[in-house]
N, C-alpha and C. Protein backbone atom coordinates (compact mmCIF):
# COMPACT_ATOMS: atom_id res chain seq x y z
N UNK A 1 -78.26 -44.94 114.56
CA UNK A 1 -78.65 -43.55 114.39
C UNK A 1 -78.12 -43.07 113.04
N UNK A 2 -78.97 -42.43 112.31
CA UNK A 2 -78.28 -42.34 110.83
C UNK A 2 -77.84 -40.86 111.01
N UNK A 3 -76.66 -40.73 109.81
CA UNK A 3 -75.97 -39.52 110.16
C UNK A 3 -76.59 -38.70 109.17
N UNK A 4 -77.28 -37.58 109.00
CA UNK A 4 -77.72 -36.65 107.75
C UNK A 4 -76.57 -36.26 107.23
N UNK A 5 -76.75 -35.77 106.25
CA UNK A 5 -75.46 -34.54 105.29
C UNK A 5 -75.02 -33.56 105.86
N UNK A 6 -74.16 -33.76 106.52
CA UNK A 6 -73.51 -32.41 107.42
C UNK A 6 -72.14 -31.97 106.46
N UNK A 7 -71.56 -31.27 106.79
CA UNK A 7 -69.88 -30.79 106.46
C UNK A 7 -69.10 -31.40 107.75
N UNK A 8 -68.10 -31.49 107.26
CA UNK A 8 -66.98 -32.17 108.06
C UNK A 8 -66.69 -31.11 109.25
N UNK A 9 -66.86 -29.81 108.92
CA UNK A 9 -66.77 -28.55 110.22
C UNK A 9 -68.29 -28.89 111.25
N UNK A 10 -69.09 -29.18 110.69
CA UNK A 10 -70.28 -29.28 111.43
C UNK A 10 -70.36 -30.81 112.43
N UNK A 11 -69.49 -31.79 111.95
CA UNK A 11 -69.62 -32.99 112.41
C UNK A 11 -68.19 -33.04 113.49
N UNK A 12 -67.44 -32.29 113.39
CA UNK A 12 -66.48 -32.02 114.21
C UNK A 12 -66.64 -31.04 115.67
N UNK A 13 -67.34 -30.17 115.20
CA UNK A 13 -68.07 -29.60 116.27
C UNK A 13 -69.10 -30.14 117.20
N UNK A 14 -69.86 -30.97 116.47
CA UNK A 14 -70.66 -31.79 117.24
C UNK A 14 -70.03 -32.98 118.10
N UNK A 15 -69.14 -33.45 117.89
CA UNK A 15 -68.20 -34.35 118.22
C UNK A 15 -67.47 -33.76 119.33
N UNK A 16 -66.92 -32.65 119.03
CA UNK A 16 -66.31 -31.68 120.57
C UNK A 16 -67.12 -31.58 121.24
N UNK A 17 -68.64 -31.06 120.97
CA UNK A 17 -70.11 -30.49 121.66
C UNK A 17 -70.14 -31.90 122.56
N UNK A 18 -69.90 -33.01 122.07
CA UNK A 18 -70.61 -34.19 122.89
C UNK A 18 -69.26 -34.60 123.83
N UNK A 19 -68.35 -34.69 123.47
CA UNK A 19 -66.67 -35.32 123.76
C UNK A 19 -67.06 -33.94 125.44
N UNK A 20 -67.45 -32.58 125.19
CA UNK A 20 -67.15 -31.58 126.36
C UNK A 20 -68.20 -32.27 127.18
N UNK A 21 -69.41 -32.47 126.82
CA UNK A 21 -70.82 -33.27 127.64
C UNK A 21 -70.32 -34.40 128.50
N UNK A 22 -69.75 -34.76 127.96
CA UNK A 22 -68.99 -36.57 128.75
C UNK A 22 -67.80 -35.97 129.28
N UNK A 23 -66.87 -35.50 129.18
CA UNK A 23 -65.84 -34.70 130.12
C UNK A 23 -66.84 -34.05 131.58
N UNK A 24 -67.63 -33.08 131.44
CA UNK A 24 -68.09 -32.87 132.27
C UNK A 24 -69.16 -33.10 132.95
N UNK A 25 -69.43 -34.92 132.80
CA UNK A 25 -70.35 -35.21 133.28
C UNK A 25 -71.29 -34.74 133.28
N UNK A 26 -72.10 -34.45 132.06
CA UNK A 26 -73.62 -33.61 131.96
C UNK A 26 -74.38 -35.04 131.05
N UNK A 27 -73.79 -35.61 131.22
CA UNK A 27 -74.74 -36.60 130.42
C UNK A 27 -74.76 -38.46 131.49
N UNK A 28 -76.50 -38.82 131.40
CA UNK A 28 -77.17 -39.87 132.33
C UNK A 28 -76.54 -40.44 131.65
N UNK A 29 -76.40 -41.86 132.11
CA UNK A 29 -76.07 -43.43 131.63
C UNK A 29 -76.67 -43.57 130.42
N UNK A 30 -78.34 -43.11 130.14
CA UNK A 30 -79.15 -43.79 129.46
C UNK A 30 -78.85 -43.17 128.17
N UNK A 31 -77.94 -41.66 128.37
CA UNK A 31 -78.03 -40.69 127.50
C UNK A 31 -76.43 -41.24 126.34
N UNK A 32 -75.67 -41.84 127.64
CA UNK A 32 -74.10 -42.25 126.86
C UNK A 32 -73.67 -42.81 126.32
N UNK A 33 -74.37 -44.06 125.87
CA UNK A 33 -74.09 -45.10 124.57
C UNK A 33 -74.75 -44.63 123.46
N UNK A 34 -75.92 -43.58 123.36
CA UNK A 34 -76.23 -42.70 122.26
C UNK A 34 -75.29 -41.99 121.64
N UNK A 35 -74.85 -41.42 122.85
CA UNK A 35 -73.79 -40.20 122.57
C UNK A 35 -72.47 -40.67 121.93
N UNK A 36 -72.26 -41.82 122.46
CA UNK A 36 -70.73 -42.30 121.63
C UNK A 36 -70.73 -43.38 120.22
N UNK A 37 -72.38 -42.98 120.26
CA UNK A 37 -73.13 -44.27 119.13
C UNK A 37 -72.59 -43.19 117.98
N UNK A 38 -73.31 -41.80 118.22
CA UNK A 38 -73.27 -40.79 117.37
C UNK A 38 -71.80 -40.31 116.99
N UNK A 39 -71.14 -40.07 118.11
CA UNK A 39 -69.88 -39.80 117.75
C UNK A 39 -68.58 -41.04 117.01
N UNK A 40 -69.18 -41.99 116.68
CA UNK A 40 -68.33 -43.09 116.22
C UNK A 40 -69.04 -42.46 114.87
N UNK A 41 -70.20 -42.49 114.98
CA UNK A 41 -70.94 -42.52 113.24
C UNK A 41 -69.76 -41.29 112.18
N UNK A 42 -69.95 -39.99 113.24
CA UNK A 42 -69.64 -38.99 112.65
C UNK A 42 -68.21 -38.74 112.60
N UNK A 43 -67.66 -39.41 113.78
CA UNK A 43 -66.15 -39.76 113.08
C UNK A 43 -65.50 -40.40 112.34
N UNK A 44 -66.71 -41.83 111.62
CA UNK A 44 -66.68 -42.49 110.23
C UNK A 44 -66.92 -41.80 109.01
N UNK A 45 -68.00 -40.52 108.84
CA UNK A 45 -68.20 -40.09 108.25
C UNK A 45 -66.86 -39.32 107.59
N UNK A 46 -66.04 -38.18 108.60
CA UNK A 46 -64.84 -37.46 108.67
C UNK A 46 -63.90 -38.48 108.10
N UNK A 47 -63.66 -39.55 108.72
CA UNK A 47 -62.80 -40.33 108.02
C UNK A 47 -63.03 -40.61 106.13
N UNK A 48 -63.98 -40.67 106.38
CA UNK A 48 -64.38 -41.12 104.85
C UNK A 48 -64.82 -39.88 104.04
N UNK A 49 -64.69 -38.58 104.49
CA UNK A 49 -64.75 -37.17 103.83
C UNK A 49 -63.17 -36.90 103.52
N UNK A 50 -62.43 -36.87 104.34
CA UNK A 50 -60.97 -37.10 104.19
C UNK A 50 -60.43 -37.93 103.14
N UNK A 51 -60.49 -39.32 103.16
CA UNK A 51 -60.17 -40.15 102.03
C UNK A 51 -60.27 -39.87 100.79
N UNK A 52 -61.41 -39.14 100.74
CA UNK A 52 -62.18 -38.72 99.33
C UNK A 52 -61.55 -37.43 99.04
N UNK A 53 -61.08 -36.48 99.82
CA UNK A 53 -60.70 -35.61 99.86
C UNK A 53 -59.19 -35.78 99.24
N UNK A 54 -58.43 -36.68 100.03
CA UNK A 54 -57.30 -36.69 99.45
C UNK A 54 -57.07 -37.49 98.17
N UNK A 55 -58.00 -38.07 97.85
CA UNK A 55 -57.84 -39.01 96.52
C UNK A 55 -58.12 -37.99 95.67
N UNK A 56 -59.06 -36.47 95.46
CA UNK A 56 -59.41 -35.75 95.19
C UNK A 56 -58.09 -35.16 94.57
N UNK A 57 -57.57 -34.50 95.67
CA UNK A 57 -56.46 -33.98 95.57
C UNK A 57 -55.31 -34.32 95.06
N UNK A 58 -54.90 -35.33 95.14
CA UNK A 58 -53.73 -36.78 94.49
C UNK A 58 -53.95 -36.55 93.06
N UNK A 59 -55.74 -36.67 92.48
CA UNK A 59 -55.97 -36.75 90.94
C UNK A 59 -55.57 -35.79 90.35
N UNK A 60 -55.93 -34.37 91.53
CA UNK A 60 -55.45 -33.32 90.46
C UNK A 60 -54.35 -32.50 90.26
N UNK A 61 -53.01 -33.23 91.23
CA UNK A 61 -51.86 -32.93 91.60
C UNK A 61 -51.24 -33.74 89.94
N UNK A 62 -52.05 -34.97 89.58
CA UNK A 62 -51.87 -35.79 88.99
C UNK A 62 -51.61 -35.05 87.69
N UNK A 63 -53.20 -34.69 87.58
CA UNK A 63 -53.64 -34.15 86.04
C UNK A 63 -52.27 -32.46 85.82
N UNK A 64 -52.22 -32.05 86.93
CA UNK A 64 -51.25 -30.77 86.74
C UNK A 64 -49.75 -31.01 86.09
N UNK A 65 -49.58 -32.46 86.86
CA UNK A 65 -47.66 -32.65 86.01
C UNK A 65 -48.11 -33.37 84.78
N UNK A 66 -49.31 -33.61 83.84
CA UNK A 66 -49.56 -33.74 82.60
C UNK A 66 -48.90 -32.93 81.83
């Protein structure tokens, strides 16, 4: 399932939205290896928005004690 361009607030929410669906049993069998297909994707994504984020941040902590 490919993940579109979301924000890291939007992919986190969706991730709670689905994580509350499977807590309360609102989701078929057929529906739940989708659901955790998606939520692995978009918690790769977060991971790798983060990384970038902090390497981000590191550079320009960097460039400031110049």
């Amino acid at each position: 399932m490919a993940t579109k361009k979301i924000s890291y607030k939007e992919a986190i929410e969706e991730v709670e939205t689905i994580l509350a669906e499977i807590e309360n049993d609102e989701l078929d069998v057929d529906e739940l290896a989708e659901k955790v297909q998606r939520v692995s994707a978009l918690l790769k994504m977060c991971k790798e928005k983060l990384h970038t984020t902090n390497e981000q941040v590191e550079n320009i902590l960097k460039e400031m004690d110049k």
